[in-house]
C-alpha atoms as a PDB file:
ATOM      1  CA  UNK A   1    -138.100  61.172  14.833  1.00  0.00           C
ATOM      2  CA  UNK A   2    -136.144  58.374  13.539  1.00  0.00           C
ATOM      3  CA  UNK A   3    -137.354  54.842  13.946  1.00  0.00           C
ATOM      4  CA  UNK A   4    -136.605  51.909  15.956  1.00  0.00           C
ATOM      5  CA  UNK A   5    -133.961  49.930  14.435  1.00  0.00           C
ATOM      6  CA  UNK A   6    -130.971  47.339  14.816  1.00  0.00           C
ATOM      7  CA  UNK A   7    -128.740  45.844  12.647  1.00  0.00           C
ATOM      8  CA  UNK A   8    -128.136  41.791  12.401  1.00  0.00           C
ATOM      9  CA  UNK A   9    -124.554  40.792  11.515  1.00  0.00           C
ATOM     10  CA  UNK A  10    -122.187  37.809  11.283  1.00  0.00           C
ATOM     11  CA  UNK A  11    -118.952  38.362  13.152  1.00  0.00           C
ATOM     12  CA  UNK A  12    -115.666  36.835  14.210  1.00  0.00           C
ATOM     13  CA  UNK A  13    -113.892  38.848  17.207  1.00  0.00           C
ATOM     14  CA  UNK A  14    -110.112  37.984  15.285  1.00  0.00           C
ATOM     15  CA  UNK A  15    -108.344  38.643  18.771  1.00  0.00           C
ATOM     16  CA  UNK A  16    -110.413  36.223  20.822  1.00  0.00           C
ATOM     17  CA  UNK A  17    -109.877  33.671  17.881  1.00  0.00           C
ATOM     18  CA  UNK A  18    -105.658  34.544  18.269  1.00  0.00           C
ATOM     19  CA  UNK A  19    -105.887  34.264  22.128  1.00  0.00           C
ATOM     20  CA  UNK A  20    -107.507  30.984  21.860  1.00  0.00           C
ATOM     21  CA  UNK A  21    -104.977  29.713  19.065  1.00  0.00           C
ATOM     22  CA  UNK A  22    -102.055  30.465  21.583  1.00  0.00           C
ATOM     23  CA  UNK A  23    -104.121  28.527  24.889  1.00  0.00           C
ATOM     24  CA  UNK A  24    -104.356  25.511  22.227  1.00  0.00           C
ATOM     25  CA  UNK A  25    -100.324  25.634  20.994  1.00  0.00           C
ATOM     26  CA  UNK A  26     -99.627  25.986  25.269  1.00  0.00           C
ATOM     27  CA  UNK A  27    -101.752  22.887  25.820  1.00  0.00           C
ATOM     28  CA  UNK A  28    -100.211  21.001  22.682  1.00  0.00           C
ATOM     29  CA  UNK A  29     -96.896  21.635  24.057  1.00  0.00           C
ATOM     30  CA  UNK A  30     -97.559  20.656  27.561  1.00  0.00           C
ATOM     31  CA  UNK A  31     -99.176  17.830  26.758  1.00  0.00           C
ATOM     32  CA  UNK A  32     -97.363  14.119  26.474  1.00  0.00           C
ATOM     33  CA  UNK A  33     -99.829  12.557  23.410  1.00  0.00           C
ATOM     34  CA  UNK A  34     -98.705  15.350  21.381  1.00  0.00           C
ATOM     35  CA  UNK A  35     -94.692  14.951  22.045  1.00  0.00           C
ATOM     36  CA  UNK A  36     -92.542  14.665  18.381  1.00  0.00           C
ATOM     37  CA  UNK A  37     -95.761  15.158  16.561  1.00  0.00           C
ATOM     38  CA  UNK A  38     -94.327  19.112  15.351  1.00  0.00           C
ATOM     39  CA  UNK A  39     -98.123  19.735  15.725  1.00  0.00           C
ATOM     40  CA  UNK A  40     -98.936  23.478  14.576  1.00  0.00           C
ATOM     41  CA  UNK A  41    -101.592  26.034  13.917  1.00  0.00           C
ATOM     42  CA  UNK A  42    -100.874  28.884  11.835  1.00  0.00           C
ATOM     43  CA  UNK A  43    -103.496  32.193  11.451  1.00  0.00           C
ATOM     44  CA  UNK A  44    -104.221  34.394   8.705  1.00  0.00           C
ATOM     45  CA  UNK A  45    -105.828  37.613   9.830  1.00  0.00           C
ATOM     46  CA  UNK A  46    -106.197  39.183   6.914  1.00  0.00           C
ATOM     47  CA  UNK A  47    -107.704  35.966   4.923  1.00  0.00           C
ATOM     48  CA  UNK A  48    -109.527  34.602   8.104  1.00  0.00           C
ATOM     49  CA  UNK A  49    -108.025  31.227   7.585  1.00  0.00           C
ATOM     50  CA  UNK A  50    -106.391  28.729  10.024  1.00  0.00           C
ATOM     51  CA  UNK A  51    -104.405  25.994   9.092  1.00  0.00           C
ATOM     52  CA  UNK A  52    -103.599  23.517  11.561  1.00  0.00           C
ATOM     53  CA  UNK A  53    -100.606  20.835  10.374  1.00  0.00           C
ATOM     54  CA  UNK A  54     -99.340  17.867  12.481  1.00  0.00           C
ATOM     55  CA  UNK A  55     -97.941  14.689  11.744  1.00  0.00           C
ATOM     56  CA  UNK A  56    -101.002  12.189  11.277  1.00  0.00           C
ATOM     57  CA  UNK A  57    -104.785  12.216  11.638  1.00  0.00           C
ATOM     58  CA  UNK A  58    -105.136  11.253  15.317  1.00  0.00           C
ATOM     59  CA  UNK A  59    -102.738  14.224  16.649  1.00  0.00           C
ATOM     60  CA  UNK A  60    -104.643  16.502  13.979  1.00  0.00           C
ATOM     61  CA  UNK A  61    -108.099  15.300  14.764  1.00  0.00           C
ATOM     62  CA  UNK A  62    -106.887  15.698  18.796  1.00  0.00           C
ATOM     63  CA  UNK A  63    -105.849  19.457  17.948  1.00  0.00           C
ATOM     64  CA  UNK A  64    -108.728  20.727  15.984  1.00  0.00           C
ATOM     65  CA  UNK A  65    -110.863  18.923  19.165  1.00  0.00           C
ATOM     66  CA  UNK A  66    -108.429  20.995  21.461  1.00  0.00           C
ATOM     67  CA  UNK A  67    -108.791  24.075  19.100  1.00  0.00           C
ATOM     68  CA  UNK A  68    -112.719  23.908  18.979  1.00  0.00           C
ATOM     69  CA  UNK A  69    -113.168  23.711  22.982  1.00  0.00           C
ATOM     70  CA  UNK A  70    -110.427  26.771  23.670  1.00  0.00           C
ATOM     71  CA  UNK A  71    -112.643  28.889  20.626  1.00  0.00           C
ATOM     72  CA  UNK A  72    -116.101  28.349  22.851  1.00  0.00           C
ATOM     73  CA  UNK A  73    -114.341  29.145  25.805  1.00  0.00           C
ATOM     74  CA  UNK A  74    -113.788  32.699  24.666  1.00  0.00           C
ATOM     75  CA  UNK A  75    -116.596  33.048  23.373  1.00  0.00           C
ATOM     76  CA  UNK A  76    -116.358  32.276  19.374  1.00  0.00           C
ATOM     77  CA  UNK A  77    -118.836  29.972  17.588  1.00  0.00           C
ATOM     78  CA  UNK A  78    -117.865  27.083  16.106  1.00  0.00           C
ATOM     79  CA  UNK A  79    -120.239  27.871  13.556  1.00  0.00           C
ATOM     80  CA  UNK A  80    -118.462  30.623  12.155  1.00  0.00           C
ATOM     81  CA  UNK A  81    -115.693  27.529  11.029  1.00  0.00           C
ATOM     82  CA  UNK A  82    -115.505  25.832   7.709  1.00  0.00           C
ATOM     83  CA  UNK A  83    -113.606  23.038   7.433  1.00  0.00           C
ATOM     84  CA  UNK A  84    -111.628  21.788   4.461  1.00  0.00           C
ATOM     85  CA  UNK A  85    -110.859  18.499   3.840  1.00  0.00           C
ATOM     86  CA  UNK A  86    -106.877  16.855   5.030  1.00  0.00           C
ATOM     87  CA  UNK A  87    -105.062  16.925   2.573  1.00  0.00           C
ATOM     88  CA  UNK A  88    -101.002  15.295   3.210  1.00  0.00           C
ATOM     89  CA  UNK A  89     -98.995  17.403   3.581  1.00  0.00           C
ATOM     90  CA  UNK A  90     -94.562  16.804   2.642  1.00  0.00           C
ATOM     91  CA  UNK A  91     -92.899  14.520   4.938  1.00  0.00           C
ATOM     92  CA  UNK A  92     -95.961  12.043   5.607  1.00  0.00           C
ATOM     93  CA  UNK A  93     -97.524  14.956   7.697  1.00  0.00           C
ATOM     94  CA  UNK A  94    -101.080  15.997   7.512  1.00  0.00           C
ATOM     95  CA  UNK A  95    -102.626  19.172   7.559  1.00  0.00           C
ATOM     96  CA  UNK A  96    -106.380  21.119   7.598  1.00  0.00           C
ATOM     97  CA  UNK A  97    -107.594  24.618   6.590  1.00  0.00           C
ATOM     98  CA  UNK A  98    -110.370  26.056   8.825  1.00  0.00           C
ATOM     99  CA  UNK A  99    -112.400  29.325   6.961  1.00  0.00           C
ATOM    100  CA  UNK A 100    -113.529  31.779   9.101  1.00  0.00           C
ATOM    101  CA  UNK A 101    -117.302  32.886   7.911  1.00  0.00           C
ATOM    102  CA  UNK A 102    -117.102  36.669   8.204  1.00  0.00           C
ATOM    103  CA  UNK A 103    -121.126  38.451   7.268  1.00  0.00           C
ATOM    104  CA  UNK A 104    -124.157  37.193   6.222  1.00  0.00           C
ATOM    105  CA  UNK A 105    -123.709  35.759   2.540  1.00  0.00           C
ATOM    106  CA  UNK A 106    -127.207  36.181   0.055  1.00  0.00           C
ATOM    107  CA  UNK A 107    -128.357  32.753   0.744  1.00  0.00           C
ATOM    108  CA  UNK A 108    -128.531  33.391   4.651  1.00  0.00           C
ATOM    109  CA  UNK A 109    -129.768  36.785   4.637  1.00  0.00           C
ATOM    110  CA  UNK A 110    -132.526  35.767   2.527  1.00  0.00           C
ATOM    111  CA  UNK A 111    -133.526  33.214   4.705  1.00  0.00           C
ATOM    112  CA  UNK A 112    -133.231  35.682   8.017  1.00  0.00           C
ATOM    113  CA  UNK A 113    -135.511  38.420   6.104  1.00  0.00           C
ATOM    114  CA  UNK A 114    -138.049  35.719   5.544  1.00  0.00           C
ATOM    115  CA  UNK A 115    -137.992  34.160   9.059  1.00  0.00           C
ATOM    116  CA  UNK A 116    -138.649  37.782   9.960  1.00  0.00           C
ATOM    117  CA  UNK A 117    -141.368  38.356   7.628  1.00  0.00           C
ATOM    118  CA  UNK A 118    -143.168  35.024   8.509  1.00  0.00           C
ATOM    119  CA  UNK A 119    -143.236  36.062  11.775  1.00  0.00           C
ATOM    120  CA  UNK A 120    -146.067  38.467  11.016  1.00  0.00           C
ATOM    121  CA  UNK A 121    -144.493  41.899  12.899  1.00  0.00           C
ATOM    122  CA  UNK A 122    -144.880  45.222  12.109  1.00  0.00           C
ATOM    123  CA  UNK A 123    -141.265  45.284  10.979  1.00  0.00           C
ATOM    124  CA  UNK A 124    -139.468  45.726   7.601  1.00  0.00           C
ATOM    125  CA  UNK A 125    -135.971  44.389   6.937  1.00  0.00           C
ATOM    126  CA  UNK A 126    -133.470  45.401   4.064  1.00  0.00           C
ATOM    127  CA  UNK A 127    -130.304  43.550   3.294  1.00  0.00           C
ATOM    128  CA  UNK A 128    -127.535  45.822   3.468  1.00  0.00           C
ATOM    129  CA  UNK A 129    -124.072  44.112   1.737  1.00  0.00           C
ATOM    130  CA  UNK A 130    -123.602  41.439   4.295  1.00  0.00           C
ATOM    131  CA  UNK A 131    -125.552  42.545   7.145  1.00  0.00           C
ATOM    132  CA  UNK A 132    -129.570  43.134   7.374  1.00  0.00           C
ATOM    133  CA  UNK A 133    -131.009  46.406   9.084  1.00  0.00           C
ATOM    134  CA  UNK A 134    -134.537  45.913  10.676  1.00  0.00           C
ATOM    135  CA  UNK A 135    -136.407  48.598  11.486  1.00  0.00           C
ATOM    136  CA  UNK A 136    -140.184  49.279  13.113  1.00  0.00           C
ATOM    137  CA  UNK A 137    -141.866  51.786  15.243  1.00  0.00           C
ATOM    138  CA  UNK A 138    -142.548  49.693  17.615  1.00  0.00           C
ATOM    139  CA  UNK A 139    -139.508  48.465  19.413  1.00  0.00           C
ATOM    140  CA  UNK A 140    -141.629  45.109  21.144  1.00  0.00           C
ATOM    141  CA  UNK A 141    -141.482  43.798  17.431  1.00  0.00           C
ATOM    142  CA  UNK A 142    -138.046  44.555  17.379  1.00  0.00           C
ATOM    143  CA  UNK A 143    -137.660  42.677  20.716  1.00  0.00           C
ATOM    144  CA  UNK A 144    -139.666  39.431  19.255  1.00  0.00           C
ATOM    145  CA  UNK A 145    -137.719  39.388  16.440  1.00  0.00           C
ATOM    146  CA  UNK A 146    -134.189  39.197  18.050  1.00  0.00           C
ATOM    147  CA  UNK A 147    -136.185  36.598  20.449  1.00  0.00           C
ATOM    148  CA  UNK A 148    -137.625  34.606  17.477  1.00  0.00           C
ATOM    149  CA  UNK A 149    -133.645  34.743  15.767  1.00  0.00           C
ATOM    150  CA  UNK A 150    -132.020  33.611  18.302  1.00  0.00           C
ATOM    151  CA  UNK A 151    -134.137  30.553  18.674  1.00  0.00           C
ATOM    152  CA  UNK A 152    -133.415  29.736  14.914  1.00  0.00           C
ATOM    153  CA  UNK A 153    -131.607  26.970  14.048  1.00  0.00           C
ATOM    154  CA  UNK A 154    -129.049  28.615  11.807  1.00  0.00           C
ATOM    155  CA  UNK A 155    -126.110  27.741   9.858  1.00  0.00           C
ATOM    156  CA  UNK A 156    -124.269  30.770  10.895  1.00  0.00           C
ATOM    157  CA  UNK A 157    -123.977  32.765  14.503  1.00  0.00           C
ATOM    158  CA  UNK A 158    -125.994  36.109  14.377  1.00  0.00           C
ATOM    159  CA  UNK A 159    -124.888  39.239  16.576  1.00  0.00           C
ATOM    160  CA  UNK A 160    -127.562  42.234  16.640  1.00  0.00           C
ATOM    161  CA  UNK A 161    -125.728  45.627  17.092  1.00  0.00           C
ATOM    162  CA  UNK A 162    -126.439  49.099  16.981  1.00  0.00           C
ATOM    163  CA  UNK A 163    -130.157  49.152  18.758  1.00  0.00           C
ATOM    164  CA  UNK A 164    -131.333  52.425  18.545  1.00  0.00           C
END
C-alpha cells in the first residue's frame, strides 16, 4: 500500500486574477478621481504579467491600491505579485509591471524542505521541479506539517493538493 502523501505548490488561479482586473477597470471608470486620467490595466496570460499605465503616480498608485483589494477579494495573494519599478511612459504618462510568481523557485523550496525537516516528523520531502511532494506513513505528521506551513512566514503563498 502506497503511502501518505501531498504535494505543496505555488499557484495563481489566472481567471480569478482576470475577473478581478475587470471589477478594478469598472470601479476606475465609475469613479470621479480617476476621470481623463486614460488609466489602464492590461494582462498577459501566457507571461503572467500585468501592466497597469495611467497618467501620473497618484492615479497609478490609487489603481494598483484598487487592484490589490479586488485580487484578495477573490481570493488571490498579494504575495504571488512582484512589482517593478514606474518607469514613464510616452506622453508624460506613467506605467508599472506586476509579475505573477507561478511555483516554488530553488531558493523557497529549499527553505520549505528544511522547515519540514526541523520540525522533527516522521516525514520525508523531495523537491519535484517547482513543487515539493511530502510523504509519511503516518498521515498526523502530514497534518502537523501543513499546520506548521501555514503558520510560516513566507515570501510566497503555499497551496497543498493532491492528499492521498
Amino acid at each position: 500500500m502506497a503511502q501518505p502523501s501531498f504535494d505543496i505548490v505555488s499557484e495563481v488561479n489566472l481567471q480569478e486574477v482576470d475577473n478581478a482586473i475587470n471589477q478594478s477597470l469598472k470601479e476606475i471608470i465609475q469613479r470621479y478621481d480617476f476621470k481623463d486620467s486614460n488609466t489602464s490595466i492590461d494582462f498577459d496570460k501566457k507571461e503572467k504579467k500585468l501592466t497597469v499605465s495611467t497618467s501620473d503616480d497618484f492615479h497609478l498608485k490609487s489603481a494598483v491600491d484598487i487592484l490589490n483589494t479586488k485580487l484578495i477579494k477573490r481570493g488571490v495573494s498579494v504575495k504571488s505579485l512582484t512589482f517593478s519599478p514606474v518607469e514613464q511612459a510616452t506622453s508624460g504618462t506613467v506605467r508599472q509591471t506586476i509579475n505573477l510568481k507561478v511555483g516554488i523557485d530553488k531558493e523557497n523550496a529549499k527553505t520549505v524542505v528544511k522547515m519540514i525537516k526541523d520540525a522533527n516528523l516522521k516525514v520525508q520531502s523531495q523537491i519535484m521541479d517547482d513543487q515539493i511532494r511530502v510523504t509519511g506513513k503516518n498521515k498526523d505528521d502530514l497534518q502537523a506539517v501543513i499546520t506548521k506551513l501555514r503558520n510560516a512566514e513566507l515570501p510566497i503563498p503555499l497551496q497543498f493538493i493532491n492528499y492521498r
